[in-house]
C-alpha atoms as a PDB file:
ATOM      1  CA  UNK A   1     -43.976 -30.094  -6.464  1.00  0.00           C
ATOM      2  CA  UNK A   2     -41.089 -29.813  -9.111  1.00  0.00           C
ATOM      3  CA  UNK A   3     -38.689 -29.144  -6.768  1.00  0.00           C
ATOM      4  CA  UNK A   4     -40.006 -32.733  -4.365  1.00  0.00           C
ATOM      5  CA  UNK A   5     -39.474 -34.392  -7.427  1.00  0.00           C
ATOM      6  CA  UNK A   6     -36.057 -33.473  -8.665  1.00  0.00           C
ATOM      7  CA  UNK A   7     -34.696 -33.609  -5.236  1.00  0.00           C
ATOM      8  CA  UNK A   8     -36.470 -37.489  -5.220  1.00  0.00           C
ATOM      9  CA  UNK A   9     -34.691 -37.834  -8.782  1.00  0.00           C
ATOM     10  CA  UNK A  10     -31.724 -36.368  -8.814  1.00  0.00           C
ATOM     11  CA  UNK A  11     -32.691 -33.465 -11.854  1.00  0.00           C
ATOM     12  CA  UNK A  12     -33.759 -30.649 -12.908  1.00  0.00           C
ATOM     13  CA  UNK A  13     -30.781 -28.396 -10.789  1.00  0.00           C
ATOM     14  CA  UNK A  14     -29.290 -25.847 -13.350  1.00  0.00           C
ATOM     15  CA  UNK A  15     -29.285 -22.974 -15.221  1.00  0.00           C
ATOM     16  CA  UNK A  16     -32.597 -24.811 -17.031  1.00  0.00           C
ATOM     17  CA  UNK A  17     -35.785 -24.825 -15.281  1.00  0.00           C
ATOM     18  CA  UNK A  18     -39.424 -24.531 -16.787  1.00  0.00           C
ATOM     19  CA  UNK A  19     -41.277 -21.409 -16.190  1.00  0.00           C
ATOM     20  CA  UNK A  20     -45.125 -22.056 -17.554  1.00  0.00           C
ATOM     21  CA  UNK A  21     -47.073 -24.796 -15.622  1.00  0.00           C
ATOM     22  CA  UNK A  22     -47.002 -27.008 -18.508  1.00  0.00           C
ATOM     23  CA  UNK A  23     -43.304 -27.318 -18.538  1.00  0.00           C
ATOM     24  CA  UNK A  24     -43.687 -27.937 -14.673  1.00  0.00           C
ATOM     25  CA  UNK A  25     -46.379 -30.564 -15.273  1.00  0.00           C
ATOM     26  CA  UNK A  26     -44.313 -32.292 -18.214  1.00  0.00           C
ATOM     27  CA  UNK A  27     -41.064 -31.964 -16.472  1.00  0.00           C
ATOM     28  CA  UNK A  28     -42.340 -33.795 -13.204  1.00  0.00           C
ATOM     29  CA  UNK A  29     -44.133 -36.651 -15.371  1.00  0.00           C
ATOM     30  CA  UNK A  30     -40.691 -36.908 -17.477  1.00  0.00           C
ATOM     31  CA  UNK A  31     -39.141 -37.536 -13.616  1.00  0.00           C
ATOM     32  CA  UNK A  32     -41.394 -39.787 -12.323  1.00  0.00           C
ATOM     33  CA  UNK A  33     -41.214 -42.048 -15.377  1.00  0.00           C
ATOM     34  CA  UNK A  34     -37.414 -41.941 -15.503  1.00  0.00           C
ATOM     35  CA  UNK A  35     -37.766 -43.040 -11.948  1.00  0.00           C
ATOM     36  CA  UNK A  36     -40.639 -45.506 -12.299  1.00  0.00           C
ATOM     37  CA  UNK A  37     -38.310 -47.336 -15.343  1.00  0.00           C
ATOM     38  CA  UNK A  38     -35.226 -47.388 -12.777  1.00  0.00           C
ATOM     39  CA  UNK A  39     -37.078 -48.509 -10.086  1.00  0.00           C
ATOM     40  CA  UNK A  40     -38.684 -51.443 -12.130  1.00  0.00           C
ATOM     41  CA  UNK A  41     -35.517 -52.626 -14.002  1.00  0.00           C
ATOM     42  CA  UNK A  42     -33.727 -53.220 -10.222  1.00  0.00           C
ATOM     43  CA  UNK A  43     -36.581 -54.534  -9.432  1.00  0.00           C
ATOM     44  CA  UNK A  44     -36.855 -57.302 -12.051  1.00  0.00           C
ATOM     45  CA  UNK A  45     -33.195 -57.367 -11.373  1.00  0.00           C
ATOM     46  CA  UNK A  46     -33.676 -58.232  -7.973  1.00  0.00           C
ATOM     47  CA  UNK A  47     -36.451 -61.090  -8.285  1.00  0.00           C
ATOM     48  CA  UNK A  48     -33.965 -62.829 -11.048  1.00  0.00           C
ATOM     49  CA  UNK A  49     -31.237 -62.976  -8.928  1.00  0.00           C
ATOM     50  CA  UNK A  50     -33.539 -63.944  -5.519  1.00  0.00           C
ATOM     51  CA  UNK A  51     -34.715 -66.821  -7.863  1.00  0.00           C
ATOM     52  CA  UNK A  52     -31.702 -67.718  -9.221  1.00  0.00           C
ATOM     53  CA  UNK A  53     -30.169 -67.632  -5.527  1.00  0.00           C
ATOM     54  CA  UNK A  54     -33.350 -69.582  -3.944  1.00  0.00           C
ATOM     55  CA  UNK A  55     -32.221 -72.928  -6.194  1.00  0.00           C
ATOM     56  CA  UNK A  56     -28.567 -72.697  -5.157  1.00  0.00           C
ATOM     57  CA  UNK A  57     -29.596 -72.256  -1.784  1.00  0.00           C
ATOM     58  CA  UNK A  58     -32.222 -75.147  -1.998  1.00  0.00           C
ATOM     59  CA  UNK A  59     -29.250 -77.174  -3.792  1.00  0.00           C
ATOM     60  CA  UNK A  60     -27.119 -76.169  -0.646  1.00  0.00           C
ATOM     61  CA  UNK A  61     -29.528 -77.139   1.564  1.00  0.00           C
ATOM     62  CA  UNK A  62     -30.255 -80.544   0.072  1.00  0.00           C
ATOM     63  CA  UNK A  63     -26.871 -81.517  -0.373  1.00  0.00           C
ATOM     64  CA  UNK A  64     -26.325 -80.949   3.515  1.00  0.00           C
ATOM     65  CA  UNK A  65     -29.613 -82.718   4.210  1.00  0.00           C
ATOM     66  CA  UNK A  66     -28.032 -86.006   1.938  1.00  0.00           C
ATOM     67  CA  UNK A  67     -24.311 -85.356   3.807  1.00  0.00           C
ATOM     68  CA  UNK A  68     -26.117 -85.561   7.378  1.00  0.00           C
ATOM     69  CA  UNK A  69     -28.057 -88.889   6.434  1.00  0.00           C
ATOM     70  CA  UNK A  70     -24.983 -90.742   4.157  1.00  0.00           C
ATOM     71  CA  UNK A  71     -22.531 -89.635   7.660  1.00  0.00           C
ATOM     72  CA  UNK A  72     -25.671 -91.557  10.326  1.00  0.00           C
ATOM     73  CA  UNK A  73     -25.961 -94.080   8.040  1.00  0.00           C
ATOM     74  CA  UNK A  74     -22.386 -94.675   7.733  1.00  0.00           C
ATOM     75  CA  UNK A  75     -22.278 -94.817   3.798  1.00  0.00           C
ATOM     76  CA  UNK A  76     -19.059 -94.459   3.052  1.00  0.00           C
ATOM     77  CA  UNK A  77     -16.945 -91.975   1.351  1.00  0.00           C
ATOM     78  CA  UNK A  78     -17.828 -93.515  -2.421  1.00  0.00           C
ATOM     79  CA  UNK A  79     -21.468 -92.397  -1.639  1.00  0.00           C
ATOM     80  CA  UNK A  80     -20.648 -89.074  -0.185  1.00  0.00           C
ATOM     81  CA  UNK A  81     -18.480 -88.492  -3.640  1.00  0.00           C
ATOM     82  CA  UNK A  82     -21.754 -89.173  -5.406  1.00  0.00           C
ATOM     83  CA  UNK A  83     -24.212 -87.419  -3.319  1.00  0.00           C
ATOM     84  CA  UNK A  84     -21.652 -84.339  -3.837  1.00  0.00           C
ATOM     85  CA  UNK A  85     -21.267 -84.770  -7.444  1.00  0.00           C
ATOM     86  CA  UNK A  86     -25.346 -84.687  -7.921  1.00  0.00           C
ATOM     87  CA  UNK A  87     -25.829 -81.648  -5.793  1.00  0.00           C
ATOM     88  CA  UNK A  88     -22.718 -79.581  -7.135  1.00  0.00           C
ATOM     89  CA  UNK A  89     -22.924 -80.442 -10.791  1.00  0.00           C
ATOM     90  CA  UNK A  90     -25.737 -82.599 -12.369  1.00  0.00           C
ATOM     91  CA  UNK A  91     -28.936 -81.322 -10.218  1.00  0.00           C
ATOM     92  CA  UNK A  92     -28.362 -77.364 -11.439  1.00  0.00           C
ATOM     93  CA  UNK A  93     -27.527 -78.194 -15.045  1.00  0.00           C
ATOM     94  CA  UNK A  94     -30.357 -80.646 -15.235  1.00  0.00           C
ATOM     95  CA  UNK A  95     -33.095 -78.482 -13.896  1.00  0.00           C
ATOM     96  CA  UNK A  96     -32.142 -75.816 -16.061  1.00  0.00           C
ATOM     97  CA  UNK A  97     -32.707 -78.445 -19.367  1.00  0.00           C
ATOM     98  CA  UNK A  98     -35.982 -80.162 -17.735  1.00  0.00           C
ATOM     99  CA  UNK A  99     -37.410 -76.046 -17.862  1.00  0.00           C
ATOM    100  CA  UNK A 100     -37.553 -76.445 -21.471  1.00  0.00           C
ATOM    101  CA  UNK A 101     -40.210 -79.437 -21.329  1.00  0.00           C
ATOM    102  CA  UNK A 102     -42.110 -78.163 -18.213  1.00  0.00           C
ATOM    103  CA  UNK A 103     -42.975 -75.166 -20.890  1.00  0.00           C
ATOM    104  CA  UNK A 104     -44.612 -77.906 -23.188  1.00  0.00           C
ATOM    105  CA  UNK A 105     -46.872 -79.282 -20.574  1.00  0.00           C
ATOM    106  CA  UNK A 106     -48.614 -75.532 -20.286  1.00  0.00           C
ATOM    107  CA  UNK A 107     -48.848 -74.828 -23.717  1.00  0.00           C
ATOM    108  CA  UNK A 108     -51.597 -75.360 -26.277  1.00  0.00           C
ATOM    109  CA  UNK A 109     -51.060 -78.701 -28.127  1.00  0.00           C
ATOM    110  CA  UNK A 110     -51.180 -76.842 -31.576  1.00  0.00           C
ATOM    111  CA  UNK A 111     -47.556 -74.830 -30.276  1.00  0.00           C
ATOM    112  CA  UNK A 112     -46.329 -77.988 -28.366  1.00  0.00           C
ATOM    113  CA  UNK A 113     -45.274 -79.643 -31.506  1.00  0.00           C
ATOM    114  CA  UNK A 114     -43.486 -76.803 -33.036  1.00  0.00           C
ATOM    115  CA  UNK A 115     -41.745 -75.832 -29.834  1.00  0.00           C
ATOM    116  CA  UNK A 116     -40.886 -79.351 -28.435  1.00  0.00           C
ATOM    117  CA  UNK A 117     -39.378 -79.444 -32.824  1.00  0.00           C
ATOM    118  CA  UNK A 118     -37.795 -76.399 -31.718  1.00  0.00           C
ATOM    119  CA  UNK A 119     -36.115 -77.948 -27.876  1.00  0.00           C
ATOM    120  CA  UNK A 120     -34.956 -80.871 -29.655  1.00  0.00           C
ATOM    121  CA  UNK A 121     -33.816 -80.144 -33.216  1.00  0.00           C
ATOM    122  CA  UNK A 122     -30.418 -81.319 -31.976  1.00  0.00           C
ATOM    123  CA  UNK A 123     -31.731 -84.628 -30.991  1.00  0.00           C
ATOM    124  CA  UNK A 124     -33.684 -84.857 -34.234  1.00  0.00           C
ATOM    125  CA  UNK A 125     -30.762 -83.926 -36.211  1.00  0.00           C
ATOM    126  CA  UNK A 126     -28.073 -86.256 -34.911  1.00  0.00           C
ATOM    127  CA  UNK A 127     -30.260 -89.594 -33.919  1.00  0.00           C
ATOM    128  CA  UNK A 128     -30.156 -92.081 -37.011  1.00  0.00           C
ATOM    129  CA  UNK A 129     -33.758 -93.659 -35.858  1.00  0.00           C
ATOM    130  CA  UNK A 130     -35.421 -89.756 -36.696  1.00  0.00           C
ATOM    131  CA  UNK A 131     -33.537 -89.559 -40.267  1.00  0.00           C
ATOM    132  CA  UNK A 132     -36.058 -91.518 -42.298  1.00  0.00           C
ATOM    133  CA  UNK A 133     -39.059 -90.836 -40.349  1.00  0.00           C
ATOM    134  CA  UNK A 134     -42.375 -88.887 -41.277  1.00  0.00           C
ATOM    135  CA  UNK A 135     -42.711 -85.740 -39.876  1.00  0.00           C
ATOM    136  CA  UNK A 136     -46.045 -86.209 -38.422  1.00  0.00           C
ATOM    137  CA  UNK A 137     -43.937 -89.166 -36.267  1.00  0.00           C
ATOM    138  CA  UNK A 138     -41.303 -86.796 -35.551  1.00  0.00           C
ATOM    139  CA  UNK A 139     -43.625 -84.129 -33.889  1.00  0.00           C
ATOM    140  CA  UNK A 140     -45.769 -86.793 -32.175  1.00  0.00           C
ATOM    141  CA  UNK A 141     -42.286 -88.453 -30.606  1.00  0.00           C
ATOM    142  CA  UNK A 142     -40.779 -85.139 -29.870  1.00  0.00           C
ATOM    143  CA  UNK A 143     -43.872 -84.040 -27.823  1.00  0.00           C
ATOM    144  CA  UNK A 144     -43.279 -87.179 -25.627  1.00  0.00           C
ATOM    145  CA  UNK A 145     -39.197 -86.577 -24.994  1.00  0.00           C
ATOM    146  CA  UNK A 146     -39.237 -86.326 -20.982  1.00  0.00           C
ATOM    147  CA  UNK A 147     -35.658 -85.462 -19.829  1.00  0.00           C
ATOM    148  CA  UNK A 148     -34.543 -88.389 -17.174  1.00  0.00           C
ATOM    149  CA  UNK A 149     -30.870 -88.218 -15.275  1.00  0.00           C
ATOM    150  CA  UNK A 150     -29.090 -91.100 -15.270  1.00  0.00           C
ATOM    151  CA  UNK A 151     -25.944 -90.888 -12.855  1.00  0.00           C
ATOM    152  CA  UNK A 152     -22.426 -93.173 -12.895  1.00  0.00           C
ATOM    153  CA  UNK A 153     -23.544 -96.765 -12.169  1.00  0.00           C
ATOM    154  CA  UNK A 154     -26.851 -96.829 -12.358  1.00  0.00           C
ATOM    155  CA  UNK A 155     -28.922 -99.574 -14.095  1.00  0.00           C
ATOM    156  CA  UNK A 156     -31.496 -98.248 -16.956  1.00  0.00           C
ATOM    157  CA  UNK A 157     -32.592-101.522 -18.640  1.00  0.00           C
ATOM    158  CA  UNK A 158     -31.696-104.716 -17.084  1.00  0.00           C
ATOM    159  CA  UNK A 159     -31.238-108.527 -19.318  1.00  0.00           C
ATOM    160  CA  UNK A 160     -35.178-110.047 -20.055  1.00  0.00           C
ATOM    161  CA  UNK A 161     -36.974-106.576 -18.628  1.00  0.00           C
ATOM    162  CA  UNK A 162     -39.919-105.372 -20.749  1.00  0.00           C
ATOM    163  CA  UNK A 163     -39.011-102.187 -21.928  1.00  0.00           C
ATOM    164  CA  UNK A 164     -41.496 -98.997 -21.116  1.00  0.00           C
ATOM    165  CA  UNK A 165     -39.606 -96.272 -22.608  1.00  0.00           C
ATOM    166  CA  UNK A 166     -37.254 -95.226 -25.574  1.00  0.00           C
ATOM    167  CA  UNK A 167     -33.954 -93.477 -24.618  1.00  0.00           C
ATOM    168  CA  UNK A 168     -31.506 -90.858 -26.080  1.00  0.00           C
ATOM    169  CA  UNK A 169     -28.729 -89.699 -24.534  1.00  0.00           C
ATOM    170  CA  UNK A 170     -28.281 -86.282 -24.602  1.00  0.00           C
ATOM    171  CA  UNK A 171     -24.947 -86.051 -23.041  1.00  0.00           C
ATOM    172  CA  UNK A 172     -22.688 -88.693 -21.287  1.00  0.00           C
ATOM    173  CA  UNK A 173     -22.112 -92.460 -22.087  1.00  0.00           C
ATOM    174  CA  UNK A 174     -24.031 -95.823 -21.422  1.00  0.00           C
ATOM    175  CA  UNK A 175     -22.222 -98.728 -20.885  1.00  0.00           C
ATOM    176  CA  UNK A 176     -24.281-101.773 -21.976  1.00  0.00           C
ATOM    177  CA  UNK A 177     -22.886-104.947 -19.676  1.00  0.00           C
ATOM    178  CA  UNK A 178     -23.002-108.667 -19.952  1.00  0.00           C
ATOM    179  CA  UNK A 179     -25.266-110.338 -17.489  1.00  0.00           C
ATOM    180  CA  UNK A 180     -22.440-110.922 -15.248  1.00  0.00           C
ATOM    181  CA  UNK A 181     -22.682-107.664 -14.798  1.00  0.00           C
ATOM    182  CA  UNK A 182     -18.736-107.032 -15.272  1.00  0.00           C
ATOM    183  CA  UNK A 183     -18.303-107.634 -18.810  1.00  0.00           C
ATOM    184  CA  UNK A 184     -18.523-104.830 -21.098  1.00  0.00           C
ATOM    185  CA  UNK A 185     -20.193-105.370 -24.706  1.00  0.00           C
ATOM    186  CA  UNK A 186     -20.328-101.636 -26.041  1.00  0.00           C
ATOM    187  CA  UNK A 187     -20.445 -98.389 -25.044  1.00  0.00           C
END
């Protein structure tokens, strides 16, 4: 049995070799768990990098699914810019910051306050409308941060629409227009 094993293993071939059964026994166990523990860290290895892989793949996939319809549709080569910049850049970053709140939704609601405190202390920190605040109002607003992607152009708010939701911007710009829809106010 010893000798199965270290052949399997890659040890136990030297000058040292046990000679009661208990060193056989303890030396074979010592084997099998250095193997086990190599076997399960590729392992873990491996299903990080499949699942990493899977959402570039799917992001591949999608992106040629979007070029296919833009080119039937004959969108032009603004669009296909756009459809290229979501897939390549903003759709990978923005899944890996929309993680962060998908945690909350699973979690009791005695740790989602002091985790969603936790995801956006930066926000908390640096946003004017949070400095004065109570901290019961803090936790109960920072539960209800949902991460939305806004991309170049797109309309948020529009002039005499009833508002359903606050916004922060986490990174980027907003550029607030007249209603001409030309005119910049502010950014």
């Amino acid at each position: 049995m010893l000798y199965v094993v270290a052949t399997m293993s890659g040890l136990c071939f030297g000058n040292i070799y046990p000679s009661t059964n208990l060193e056989y026994f303890i030396d074979c166990f010592i084997m099998v768990a250095g193997s086990s523990t190599y076997a399960n860290f590729f392992a873990d290895f491996s299903i990080a990098t499949q699942v990493n892989n899977r959402k570039v793949i799917q992001n591949e996939n999608m992106l040629h699914h979007a070029r296919k319809f833009a080119a039937i549709k004959n969108l032009g080569e603004e669009v296909l810019i756009k459809i290229r910049y979501f897939y390549t850049t903003l759709r990978l970053s923005f899944d890996e910051f929309s993680q962060k709140h998908e945690i909350l939704k699973e979690l009791p609601v005695s740790l989602q306050g002091e985790v969603s405190l936790l995801f956006n202390s930066f926000l908390i920190q640096n946003v004017a409308f949070f400095q004065l605040a109570e901290p019961a109002f803090i936790v109960q607003m920072s539960r209800s941060f949902e991460p939305y992607l806004c991309i170049s152009g797109e309309s948020v708010v529009r002039v005499d629409e009833i508002a359903g939701r606050m916004y922060f911007i986490h990174t980027g710009y907003v550029e607030i227009l007249a209603s001409d829809n030309r005119t910049t106010i502010a950014y």
